[in-house]
N, C-alpha and C. Protein backbone atom coordinates (compact mmCIF):
# COMPACT_ATOMS: atom_id res chain seq x y z
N UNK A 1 0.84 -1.17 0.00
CA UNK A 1 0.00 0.00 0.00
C UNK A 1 0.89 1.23 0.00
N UNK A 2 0.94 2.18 -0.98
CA UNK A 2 1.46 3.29 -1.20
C UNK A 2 0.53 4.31 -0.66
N UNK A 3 1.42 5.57 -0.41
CA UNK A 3 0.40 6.50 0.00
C UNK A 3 1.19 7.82 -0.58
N UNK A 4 0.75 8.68 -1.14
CA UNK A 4 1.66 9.53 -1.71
C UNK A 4 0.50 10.65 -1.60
N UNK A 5 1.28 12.12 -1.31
CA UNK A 5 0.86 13.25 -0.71
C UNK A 5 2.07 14.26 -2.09
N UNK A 6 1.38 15.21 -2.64
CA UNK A 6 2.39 15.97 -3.55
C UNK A 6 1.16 17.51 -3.89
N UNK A 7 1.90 18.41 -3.84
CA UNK A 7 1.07 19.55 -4.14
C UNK A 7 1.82 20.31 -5.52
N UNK A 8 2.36 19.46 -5.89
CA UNK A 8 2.86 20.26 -7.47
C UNK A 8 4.89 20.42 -7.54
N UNK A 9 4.83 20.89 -6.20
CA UNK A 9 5.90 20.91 -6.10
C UNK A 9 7.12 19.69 -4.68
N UNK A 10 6.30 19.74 -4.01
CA UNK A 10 6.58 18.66 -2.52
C UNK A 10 5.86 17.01 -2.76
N UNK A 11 6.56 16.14 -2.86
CA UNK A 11 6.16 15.08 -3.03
C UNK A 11 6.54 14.12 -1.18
N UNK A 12 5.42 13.60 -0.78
CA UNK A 12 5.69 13.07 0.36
C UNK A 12 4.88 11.96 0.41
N UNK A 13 5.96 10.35 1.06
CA UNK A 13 5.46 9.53 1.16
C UNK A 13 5.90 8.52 2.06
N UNK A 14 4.78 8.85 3.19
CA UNK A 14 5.16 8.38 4.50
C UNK A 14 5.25 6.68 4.36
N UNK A 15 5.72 6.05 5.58
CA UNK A 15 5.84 5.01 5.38
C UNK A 15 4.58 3.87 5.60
N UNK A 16 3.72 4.50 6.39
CA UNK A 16 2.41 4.11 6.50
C UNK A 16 0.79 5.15 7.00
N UNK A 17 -0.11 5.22 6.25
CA UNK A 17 -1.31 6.03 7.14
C UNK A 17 -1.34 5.30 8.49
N UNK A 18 -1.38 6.17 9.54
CA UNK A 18 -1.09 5.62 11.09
C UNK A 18 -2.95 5.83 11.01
N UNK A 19 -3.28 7.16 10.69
CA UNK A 19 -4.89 7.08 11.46
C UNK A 19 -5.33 8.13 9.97
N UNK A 20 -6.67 7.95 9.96
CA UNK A 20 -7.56 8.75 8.82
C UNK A 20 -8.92 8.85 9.79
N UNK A 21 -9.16 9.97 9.74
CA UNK A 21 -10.28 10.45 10.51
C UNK A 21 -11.37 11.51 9.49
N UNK A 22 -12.12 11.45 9.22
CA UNK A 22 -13.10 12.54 8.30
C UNK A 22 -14.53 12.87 8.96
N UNK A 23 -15.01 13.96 8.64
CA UNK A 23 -16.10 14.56 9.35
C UNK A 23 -16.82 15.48 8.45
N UNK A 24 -18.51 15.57 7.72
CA UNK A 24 -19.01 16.33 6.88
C UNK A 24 -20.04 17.00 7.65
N UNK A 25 -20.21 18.39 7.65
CA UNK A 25 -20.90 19.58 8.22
C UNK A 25 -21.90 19.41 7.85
N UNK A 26 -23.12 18.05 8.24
CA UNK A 26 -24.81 18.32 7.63
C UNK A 26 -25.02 19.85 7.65
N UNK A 27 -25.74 20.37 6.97
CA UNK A 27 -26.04 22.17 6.58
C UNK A 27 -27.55 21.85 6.10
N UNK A 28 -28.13 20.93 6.16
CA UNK A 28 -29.53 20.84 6.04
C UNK A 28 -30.17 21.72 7.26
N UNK A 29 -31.24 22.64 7.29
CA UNK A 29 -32.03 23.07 8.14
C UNK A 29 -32.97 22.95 8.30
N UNK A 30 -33.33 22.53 9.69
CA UNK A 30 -34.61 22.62 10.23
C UNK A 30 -35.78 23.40 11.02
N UNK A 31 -36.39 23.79 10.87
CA UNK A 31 -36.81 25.50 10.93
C UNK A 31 -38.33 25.14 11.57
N UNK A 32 -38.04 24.82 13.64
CA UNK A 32 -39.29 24.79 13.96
C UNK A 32 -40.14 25.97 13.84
N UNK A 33 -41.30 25.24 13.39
CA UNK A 33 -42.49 26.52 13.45
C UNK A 33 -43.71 26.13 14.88
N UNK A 34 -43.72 27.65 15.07
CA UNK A 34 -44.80 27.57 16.39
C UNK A 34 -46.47 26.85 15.96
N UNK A 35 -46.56 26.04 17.18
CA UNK A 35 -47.58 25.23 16.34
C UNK A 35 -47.86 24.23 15.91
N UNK A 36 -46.75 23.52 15.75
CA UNK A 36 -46.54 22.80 14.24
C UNK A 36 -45.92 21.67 15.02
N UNK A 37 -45.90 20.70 14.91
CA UNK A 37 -45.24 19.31 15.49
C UNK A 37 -43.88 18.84 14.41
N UNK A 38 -44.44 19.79 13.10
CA UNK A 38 -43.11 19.22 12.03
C UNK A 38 -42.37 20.39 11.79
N UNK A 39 -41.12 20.29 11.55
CA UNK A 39 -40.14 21.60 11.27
C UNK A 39 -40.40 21.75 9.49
N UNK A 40 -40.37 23.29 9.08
CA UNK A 40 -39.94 23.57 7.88
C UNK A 40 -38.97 23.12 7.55
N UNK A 41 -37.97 22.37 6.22
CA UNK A 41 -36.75 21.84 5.78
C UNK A 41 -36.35 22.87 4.77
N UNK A 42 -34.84 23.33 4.81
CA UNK A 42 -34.43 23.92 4.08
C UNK A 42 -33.17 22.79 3.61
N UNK A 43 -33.19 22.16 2.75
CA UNK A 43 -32.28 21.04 1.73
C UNK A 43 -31.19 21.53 2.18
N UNK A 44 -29.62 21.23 1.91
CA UNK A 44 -28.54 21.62 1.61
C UNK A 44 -27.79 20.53 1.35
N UNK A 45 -26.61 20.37 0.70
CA UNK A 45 -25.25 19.19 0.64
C UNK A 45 -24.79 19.39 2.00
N UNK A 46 -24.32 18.18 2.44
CA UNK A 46 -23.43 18.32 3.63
C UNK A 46 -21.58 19.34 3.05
N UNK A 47 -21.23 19.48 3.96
CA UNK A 47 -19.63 19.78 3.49
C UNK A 47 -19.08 18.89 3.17
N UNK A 48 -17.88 19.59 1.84
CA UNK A 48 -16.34 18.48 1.82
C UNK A 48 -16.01 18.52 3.50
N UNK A 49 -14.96 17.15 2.73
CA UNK A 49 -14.86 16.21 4.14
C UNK A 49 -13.83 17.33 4.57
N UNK A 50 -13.55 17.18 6.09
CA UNK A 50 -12.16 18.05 7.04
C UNK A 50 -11.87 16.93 7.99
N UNK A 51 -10.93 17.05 8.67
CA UNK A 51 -10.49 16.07 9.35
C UNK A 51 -9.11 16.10 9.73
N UNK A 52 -8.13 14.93 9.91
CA UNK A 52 -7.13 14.82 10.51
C UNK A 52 -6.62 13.12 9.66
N UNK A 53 -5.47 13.72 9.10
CA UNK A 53 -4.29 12.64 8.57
C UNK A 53 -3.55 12.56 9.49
N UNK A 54 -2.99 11.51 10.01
CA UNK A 54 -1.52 10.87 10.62
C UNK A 54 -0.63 10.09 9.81
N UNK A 55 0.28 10.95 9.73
CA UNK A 55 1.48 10.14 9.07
C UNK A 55 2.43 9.15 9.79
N UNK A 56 3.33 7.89 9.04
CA UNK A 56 4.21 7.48 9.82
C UNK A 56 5.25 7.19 8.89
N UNK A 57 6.31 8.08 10.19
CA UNK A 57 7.80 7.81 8.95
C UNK A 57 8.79 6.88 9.71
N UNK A 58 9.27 6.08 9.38
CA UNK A 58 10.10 5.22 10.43
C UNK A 58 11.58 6.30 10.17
N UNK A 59 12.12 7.36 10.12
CA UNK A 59 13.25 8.28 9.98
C UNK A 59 12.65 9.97 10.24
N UNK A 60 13.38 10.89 11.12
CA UNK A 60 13.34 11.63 11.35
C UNK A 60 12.92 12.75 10.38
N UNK A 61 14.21 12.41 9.83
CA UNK A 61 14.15 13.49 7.85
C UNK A 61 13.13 13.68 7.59
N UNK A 62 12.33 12.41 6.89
CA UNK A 62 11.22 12.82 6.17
C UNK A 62 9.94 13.08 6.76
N UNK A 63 9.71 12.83 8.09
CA UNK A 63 8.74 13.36 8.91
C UNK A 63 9.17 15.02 9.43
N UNK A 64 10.31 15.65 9.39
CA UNK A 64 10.78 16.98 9.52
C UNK A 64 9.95 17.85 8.37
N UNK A 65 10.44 16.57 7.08
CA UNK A 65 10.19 17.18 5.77
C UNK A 65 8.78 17.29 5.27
N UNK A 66 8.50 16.19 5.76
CA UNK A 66 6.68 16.57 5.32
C UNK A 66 6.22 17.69 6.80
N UNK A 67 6.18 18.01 7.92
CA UNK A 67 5.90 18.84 8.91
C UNK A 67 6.01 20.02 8.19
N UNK A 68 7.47 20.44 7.45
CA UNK A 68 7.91 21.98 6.39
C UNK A 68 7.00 22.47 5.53
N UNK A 69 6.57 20.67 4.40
CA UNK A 69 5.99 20.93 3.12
C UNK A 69 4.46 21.34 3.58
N UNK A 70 4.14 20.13 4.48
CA UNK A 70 2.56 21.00 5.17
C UNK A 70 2.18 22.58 5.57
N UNK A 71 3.61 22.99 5.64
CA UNK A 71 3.28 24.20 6.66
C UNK A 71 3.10 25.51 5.37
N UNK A 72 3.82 25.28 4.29
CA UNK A 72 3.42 26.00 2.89
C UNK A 72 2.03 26.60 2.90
N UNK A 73 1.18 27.25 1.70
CA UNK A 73 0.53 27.37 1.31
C UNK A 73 -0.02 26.88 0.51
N UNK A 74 -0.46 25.46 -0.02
CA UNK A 74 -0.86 24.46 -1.24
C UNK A 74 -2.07 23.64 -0.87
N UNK A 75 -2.47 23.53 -2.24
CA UNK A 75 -3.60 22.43 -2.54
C UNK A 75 -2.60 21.16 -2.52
N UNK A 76 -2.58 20.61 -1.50
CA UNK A 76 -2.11 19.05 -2.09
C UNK A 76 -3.28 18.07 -2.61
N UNK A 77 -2.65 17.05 -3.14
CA UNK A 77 -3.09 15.83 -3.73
C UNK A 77 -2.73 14.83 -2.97
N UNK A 78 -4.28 13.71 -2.50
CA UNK A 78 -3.57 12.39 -1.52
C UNK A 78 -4.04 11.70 -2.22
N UNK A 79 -3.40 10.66 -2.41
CA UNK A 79 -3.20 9.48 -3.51
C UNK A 79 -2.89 8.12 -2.68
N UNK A 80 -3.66 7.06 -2.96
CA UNK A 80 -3.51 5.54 -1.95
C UNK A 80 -4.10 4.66 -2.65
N UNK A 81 -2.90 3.35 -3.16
CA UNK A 81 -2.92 2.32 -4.13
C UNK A 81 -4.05 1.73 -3.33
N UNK A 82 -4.55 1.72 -2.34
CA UNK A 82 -5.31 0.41 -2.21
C UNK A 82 -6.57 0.95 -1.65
N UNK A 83 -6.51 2.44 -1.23
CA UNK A 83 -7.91 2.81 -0.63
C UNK A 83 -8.07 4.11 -1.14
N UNK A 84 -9.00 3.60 -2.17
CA UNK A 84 -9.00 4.51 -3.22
C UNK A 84 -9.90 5.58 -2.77
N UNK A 85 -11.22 5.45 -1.79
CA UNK A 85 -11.78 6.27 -1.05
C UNK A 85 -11.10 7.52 -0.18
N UNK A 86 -10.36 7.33 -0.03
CA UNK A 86 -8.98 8.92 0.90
C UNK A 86 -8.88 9.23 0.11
N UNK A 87 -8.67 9.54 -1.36
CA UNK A 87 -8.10 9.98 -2.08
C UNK A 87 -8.51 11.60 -2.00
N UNK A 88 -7.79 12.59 -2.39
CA UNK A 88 -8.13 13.97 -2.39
C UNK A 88 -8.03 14.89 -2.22
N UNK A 89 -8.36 16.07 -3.07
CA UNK A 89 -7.47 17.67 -2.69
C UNK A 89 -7.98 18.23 -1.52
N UNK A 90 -6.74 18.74 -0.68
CA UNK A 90 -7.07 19.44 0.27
C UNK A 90 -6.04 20.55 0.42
N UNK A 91 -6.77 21.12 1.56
CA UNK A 91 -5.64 22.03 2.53
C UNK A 91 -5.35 21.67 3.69
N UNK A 92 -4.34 22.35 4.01
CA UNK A 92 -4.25 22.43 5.66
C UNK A 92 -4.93 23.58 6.17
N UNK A 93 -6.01 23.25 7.19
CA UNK A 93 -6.89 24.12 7.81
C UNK A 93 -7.18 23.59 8.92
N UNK A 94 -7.89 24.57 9.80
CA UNK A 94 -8.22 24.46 11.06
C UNK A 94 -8.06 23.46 12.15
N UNK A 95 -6.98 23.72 12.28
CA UNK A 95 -5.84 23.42 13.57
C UNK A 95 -4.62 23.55 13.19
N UNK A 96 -3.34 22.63 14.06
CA UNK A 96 -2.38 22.71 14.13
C UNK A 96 -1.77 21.40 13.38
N UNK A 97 -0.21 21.64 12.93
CA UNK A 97 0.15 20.57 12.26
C UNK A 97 1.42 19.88 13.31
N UNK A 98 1.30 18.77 13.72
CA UNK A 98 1.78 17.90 14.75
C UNK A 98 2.82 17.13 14.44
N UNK A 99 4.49 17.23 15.14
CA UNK A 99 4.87 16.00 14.87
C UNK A 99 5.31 15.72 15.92
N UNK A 100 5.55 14.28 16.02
CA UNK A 100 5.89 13.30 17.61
C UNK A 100 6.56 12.10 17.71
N UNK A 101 7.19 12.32 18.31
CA UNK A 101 8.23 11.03 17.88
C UNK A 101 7.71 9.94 19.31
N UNK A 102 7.29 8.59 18.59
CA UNK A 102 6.19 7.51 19.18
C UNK A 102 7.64 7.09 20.02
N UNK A 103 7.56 7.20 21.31
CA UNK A 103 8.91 6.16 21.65
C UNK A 103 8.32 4.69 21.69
N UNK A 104 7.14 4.35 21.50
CA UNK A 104 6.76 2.77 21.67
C UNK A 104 7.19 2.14 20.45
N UNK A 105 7.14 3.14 19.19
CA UNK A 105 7.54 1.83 18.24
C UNK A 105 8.80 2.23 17.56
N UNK A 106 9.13 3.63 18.23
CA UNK A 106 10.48 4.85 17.91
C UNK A 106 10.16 4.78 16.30
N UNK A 107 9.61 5.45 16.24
CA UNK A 107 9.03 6.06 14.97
C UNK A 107 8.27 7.37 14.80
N UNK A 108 8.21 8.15 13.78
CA UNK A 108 7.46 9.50 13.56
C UNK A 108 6.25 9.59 13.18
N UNK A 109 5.84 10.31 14.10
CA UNK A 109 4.08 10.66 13.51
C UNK A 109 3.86 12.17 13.26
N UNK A 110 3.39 12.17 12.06
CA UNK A 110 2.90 13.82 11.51
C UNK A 110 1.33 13.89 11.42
N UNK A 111 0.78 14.74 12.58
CA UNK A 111 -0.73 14.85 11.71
C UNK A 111 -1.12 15.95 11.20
N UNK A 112 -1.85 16.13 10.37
CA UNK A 112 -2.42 17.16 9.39
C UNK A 112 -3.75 17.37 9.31
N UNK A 113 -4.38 18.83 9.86
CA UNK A 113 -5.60 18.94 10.05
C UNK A 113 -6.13 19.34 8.46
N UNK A 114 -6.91 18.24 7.71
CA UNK A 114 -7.37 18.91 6.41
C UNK A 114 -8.62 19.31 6.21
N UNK A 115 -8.57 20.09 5.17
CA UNK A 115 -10.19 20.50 4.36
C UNK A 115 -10.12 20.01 2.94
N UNK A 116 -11.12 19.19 2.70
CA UNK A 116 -11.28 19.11 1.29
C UNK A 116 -11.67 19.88 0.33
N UNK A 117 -11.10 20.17 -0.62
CA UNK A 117 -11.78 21.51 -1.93
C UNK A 117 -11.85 20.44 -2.86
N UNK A 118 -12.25 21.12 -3.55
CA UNK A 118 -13.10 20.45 -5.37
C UNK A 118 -12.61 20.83 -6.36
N UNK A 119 -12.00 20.35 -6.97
CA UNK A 119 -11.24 20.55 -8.30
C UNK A 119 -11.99 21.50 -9.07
């Protein structure tokens, strides 16, 4: 399983997804009315997905190096041979970008708070 992260110019490819977490903003409304036992519905799409990537690098370097390339300004591209569902442009948005060195398996973890945009 490959996992490859590149925004045009930064190509990064950790040694394994440690954790994938995603979350969509229902924006449908429901609009009680006085009276009424049923709410008015105002439709909407939920949001692109946001969430939190964890990276794992078994070497310092390239978990330094993807922590740098995250911290840019870019649309990256996430790309994964076998789970083709993660796939997708994002940003880094709302939060902080994390790295930690696991002493249980002495290895690097990077996480990345993303937002998905739409081509």
């Amino acid at each position: 399983m490959t996992t490859t992260l590149s925004n045009g110019t930064d190509t990064v490819t950790p040694d394994a997804v440690n954790g994938y977490q995603t979350n969509r903003e229902a924006r449908t409304i429901a609009h009680d009315i006085l009276g009424r036992g049923d709410p008015d519905i105002t439709l909407r799409p939920a949001s692109t997905r946001r969430g939190s990537l964890e990276l794992l690098f078994a070497d310092e370097a390239p978990a330094a190096a993807a922590e740098v390339a995250h911290a840019g300004a870019h649309v990256w591209t996430l790309a994964n041979t076998d789970l083709g569902t993660i796939g997708m442009l994002y940003v880094v948005a709302e939060g902080g970008i994390t790295r930690a060195l696991d002493d249980t398996r002495a290895c690097w973890l990077v996480s990345i708070p993303f937002r998905e945009v739409l081509p």
